[in-house]
PDB file of N, CA and C in Angstrom:
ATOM      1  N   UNK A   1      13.282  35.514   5.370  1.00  0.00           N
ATOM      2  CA  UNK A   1      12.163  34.907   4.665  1.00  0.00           C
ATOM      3  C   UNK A   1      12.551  34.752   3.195  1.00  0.00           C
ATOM      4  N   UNK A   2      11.806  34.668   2.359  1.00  0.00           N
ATOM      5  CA  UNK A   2      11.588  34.557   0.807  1.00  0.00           C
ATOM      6  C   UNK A   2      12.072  35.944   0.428  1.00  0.00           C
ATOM      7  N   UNK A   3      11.431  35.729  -1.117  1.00  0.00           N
ATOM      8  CA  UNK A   3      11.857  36.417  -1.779  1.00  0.00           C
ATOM      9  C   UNK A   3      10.645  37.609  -2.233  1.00  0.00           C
ATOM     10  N   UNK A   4      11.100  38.754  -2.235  1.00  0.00           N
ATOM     11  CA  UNK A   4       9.757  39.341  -2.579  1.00  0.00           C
ATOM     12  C   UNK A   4       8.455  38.946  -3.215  1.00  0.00           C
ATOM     13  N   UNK A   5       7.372  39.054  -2.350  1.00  0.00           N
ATOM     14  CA  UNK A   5       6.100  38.222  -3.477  1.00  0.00           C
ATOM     15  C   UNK A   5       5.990  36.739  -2.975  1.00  0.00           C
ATOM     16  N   UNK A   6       7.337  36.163  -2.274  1.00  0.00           N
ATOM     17  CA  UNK A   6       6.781  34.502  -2.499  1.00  0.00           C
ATOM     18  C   UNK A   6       5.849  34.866  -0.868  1.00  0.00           C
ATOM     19  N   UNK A   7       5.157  33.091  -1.581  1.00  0.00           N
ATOM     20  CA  UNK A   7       4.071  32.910  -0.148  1.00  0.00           C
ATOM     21  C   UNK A   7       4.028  33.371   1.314  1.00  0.00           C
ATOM     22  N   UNK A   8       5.699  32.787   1.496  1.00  0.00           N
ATOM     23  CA  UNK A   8       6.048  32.790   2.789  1.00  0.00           C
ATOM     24  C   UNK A   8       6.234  34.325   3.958  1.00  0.00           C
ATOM     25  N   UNK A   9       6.234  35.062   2.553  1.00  0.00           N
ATOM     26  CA  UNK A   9       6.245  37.061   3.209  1.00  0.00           C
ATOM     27  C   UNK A   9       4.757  37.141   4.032  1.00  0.00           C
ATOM     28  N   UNK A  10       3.836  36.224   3.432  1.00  0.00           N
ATOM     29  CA  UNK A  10       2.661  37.194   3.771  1.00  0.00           C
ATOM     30  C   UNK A  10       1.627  35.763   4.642  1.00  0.00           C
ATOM     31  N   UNK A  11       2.103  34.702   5.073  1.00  0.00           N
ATOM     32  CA  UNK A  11       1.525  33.561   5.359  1.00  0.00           C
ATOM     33  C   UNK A  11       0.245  33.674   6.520  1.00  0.00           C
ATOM     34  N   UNK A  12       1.243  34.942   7.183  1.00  0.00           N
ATOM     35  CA  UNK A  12       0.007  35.141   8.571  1.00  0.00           C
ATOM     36  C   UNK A  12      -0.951  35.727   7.830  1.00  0.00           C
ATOM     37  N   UNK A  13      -0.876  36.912   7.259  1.00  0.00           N
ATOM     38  CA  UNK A  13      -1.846  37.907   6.474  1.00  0.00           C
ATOM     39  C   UNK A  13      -2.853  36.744   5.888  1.00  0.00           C
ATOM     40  N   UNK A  14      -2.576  35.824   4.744  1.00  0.00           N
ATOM     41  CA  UNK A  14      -3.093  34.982   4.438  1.00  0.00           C
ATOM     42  C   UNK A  14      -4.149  33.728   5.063  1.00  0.00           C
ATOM     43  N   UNK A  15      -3.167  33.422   6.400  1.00  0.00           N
ATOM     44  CA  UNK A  15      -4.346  32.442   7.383  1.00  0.00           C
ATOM     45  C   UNK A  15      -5.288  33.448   7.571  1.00  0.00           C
ATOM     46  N   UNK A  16      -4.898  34.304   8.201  1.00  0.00           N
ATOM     47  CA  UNK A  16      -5.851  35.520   8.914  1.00  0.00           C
ATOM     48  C   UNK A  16      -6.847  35.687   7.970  1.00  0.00           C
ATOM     49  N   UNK A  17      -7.080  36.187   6.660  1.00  0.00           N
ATOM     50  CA  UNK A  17      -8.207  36.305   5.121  1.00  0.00           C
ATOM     51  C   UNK A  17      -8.352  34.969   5.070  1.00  0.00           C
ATOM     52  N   UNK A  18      -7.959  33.772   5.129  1.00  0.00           N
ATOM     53  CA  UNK A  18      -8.823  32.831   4.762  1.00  0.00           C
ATOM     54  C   UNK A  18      -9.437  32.280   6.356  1.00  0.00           C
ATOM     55  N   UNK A  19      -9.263  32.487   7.200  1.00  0.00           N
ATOM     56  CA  UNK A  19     -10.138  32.214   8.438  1.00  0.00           C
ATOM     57  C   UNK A  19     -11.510  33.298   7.995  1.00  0.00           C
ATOM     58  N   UNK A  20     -11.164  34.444   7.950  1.00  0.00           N
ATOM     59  CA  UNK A  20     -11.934  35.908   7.999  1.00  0.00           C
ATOM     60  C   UNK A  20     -13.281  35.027   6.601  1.00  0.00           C
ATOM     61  N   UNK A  21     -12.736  34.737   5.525  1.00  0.00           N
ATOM     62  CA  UNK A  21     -13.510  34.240   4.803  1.00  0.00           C
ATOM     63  C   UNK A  21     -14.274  32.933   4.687  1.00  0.00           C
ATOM     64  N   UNK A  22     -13.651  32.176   5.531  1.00  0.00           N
ATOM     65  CA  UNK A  22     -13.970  30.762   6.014  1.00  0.00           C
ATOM     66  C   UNK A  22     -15.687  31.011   6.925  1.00  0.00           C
ATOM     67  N   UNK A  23     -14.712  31.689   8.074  1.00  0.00           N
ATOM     68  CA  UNK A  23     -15.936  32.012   8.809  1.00  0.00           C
ATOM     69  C   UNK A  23     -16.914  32.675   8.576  1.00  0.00           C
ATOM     70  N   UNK A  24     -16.427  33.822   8.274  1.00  0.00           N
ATOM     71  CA  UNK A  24     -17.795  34.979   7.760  1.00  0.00           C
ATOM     72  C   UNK A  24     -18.703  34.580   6.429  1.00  0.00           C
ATOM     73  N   UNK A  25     -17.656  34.394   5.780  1.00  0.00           N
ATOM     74  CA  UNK A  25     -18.773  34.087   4.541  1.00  0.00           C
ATOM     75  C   UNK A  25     -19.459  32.964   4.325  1.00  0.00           C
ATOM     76  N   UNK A  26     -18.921  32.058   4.800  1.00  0.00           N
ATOM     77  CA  UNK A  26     -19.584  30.400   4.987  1.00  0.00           C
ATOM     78  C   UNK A  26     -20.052  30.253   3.910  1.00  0.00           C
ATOM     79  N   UNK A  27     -19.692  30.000   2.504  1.00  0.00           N
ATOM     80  CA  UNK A  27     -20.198  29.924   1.225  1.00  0.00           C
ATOM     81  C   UNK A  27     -20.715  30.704   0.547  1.00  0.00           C
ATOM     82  N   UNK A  28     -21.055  31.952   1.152  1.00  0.00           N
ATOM     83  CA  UNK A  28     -21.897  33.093   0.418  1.00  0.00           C
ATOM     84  C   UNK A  28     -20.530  33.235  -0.541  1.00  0.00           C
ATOM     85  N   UNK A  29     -20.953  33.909  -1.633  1.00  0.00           N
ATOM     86  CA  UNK A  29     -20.135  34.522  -2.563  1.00  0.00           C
ATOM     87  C   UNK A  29     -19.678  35.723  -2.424  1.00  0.00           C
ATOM     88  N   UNK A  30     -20.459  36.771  -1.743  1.00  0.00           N
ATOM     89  CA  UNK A  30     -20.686  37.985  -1.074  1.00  0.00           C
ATOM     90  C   UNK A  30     -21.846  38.195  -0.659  1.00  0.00           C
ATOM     91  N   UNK A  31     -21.130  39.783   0.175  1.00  0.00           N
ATOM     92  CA  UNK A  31     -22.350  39.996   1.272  1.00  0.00           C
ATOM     93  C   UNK A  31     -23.468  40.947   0.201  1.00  0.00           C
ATOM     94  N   UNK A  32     -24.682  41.063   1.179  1.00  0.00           N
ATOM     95  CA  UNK A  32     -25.590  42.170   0.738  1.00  0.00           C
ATOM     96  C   UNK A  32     -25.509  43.259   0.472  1.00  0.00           C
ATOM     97  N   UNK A  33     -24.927  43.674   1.201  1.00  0.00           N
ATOM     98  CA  UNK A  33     -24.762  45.245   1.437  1.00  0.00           C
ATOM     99  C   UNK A  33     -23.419  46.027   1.869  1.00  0.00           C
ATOM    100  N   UNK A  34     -23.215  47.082   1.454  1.00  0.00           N
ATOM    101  CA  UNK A  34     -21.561  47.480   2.567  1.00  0.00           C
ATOM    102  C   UNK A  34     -21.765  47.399   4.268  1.00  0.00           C
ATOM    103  N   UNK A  35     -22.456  47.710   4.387  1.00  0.00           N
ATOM    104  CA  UNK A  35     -22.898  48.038   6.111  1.00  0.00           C
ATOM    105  C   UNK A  35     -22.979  46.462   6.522  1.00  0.00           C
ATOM    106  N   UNK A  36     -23.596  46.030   5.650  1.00  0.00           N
ATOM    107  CA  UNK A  36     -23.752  43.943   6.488  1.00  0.00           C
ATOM    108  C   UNK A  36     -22.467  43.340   6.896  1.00  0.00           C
ATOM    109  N   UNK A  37     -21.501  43.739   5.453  1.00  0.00           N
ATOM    110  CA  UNK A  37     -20.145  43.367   5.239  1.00  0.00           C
ATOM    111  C   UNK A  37     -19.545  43.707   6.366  1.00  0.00           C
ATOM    112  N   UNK A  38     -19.342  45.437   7.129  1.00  0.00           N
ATOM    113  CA  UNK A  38     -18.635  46.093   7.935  1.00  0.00           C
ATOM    114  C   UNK A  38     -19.071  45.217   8.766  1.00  0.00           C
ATOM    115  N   UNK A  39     -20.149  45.294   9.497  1.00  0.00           N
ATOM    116  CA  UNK A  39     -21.002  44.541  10.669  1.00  0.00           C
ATOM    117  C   UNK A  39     -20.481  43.395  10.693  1.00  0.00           C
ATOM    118  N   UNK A  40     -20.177  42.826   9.849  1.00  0.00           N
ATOM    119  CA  UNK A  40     -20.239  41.084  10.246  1.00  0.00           C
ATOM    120  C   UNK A  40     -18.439  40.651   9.999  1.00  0.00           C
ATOM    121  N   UNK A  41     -18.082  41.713   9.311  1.00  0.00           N
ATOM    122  CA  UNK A  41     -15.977  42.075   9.708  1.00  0.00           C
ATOM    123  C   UNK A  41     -15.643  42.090  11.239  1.00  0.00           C
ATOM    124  N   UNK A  42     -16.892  43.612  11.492  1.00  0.00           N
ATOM    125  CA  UNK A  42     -16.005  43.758  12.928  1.00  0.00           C
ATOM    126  C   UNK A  42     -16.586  43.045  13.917  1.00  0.00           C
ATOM    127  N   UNK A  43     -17.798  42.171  13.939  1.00  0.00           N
ATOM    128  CA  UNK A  43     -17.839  41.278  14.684  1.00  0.00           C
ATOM    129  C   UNK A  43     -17.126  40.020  14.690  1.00  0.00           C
ATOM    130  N   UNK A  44     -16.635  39.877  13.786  1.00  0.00           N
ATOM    131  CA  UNK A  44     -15.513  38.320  13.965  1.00  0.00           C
ATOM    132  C   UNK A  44     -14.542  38.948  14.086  1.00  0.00           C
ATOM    133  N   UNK A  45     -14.036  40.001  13.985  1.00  0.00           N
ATOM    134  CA  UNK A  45     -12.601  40.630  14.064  1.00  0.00           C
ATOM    135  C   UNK A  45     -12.535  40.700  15.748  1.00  0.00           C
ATOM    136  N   UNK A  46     -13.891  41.350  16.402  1.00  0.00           N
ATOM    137  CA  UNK A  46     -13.754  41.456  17.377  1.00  0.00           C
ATOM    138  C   UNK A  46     -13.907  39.921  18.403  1.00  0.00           C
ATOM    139  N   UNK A  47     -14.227  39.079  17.880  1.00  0.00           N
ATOM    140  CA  UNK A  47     -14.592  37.963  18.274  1.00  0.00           C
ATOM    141  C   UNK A  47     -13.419  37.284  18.431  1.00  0.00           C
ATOM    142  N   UNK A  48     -12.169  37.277  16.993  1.00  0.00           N
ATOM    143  CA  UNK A  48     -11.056  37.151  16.690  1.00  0.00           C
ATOM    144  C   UNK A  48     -10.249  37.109  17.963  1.00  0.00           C
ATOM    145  N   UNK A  49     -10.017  38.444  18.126  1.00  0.00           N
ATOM    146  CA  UNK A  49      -9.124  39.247  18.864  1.00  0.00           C
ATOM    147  C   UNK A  49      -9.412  39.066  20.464  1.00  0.00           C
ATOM    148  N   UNK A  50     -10.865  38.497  20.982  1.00  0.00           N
ATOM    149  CA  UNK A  50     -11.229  38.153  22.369  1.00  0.00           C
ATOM    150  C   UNK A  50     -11.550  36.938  22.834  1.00  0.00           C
ATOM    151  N   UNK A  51     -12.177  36.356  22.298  1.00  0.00           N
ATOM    152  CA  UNK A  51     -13.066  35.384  22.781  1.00  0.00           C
ATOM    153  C   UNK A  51     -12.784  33.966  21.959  1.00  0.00           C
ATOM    154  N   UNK A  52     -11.945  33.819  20.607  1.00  0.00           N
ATOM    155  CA  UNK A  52     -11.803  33.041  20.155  1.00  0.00           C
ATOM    156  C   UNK A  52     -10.887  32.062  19.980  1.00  0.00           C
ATOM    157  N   UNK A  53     -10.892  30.894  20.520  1.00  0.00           N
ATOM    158  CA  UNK A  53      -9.440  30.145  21.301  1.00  0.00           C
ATOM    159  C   UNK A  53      -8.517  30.351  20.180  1.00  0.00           C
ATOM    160  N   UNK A  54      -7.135  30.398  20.034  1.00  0.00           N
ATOM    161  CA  UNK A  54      -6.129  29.660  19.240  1.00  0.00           C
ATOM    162  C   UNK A  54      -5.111  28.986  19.533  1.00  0.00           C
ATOM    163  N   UNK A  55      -4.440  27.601  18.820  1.00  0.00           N
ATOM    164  CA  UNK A  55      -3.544  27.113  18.945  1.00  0.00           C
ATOM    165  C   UNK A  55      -2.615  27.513  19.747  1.00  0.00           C
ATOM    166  N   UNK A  56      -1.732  28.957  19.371  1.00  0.00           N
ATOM    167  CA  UNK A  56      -0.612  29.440  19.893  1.00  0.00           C
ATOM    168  C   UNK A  56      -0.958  29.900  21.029  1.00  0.00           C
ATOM    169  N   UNK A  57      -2.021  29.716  22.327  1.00  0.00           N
ATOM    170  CA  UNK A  57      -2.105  29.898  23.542  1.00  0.00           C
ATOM    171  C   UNK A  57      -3.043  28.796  23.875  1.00  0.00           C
ATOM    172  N   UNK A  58      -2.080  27.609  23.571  1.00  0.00           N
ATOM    173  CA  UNK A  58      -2.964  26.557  24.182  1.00  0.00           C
ATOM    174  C   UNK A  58      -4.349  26.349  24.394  1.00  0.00           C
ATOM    175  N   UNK A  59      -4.757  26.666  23.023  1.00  0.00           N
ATOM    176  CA  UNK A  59      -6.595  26.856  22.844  1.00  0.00           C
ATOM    177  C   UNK A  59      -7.545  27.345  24.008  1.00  0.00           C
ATOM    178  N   UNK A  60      -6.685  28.406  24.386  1.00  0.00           N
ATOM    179  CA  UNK A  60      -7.234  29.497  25.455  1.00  0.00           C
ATOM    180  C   UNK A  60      -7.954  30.525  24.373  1.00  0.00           C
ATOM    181  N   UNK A  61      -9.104  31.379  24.541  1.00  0.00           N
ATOM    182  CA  UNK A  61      -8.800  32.827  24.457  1.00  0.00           C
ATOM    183  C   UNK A  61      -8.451  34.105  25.157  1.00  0.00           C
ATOM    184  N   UNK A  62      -7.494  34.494  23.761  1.00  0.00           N
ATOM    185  CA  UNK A  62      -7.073  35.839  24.087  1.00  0.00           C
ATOM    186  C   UNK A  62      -6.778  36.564  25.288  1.00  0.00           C
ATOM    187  N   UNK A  63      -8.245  37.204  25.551  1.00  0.00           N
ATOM    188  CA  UNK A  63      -8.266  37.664  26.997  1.00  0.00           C
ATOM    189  C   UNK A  63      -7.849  36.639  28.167  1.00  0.00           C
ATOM    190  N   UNK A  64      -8.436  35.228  28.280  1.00  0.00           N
ATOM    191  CA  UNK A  64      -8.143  34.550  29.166  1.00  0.00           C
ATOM    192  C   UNK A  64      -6.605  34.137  29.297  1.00  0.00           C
ATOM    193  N   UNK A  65      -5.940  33.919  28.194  1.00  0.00           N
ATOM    194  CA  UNK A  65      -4.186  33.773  27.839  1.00  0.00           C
ATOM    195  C   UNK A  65      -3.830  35.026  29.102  1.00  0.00           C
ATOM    196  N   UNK A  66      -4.308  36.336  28.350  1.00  0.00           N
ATOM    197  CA  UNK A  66      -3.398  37.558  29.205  1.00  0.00           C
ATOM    198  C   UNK A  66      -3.951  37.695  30.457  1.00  0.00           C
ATOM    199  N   UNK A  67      -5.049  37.348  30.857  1.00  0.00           N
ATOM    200  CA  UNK A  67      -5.582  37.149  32.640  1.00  0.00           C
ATOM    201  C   UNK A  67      -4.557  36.390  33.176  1.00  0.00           C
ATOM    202  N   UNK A  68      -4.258  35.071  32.609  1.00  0.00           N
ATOM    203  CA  UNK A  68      -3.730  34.122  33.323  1.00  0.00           C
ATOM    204  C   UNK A  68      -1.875  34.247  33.293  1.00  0.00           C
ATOM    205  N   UNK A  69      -1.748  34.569  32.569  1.00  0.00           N
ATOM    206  CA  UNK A  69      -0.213  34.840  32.160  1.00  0.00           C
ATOM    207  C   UNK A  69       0.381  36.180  31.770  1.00  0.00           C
ATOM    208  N   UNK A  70       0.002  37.076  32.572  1.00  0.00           N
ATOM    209  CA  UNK A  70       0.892  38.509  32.358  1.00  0.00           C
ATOM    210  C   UNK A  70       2.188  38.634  32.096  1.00  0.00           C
ATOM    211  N   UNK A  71       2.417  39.526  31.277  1.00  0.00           N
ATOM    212  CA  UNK A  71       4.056  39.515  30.584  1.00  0.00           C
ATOM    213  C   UNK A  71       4.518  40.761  31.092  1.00  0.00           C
ATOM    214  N   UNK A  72       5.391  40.675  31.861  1.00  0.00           N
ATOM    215  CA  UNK A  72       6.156  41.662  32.384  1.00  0.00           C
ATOM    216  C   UNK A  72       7.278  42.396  31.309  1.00  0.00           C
ATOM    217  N   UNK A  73       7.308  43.650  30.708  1.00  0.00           N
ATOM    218  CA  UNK A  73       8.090  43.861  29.525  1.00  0.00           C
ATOM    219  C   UNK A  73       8.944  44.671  30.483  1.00  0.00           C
ATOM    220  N   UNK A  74      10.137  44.091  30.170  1.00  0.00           N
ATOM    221  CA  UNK A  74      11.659  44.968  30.866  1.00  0.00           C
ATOM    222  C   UNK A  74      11.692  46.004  29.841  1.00  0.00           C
ATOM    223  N   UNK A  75      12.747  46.890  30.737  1.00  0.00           N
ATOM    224  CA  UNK A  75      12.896  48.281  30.600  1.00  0.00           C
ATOM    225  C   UNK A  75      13.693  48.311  29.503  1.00  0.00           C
ATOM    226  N   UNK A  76      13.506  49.085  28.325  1.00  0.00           N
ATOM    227  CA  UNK A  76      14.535  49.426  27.645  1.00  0.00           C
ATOM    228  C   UNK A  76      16.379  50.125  28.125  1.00  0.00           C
ATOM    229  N   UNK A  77      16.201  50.341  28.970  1.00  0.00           N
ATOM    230  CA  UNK A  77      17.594  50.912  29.336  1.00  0.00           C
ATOM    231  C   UNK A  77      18.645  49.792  30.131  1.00  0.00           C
TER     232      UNK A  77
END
């Protein structure tokens, strides 16, 4: 990759916070409260991570990608 610091080190980290802020905050500037904030993190996080199609599995989600296509991981030895 780059060079320490440039863009390209941290690009996923980056889509990932600007989706996270895209979606969740939808123009708010910030949230209300700490607890609203947590609440409404780990529901798109969890939403993220299950139910929400992406590109890199053929705009499947998540769960449905690994139902349909199990990855058999060979043995280290």
């Amino acid at each position: 990759m780059g060079a320490i610091g440039a863009s390209t080190d941290n690009a996923l980290a980056e889509s990932f916070n600007a989706a996270l802020k895209r979606e969740v905050l939808q123009d708010a500037k910030t949230f209300t409260n700490q607890l609203q904030c947590r609440r409404d993190v780990f529901r798109w996080c969890t939403r993220y991570n299950t139910t929400r199609r992406h590109s890199w599995c053929k705009y499947l989600a998540p769960a449905v990608f690994e139902e349909r296509c199990p990855v058999m991981l060979r043995s280290a030895s």
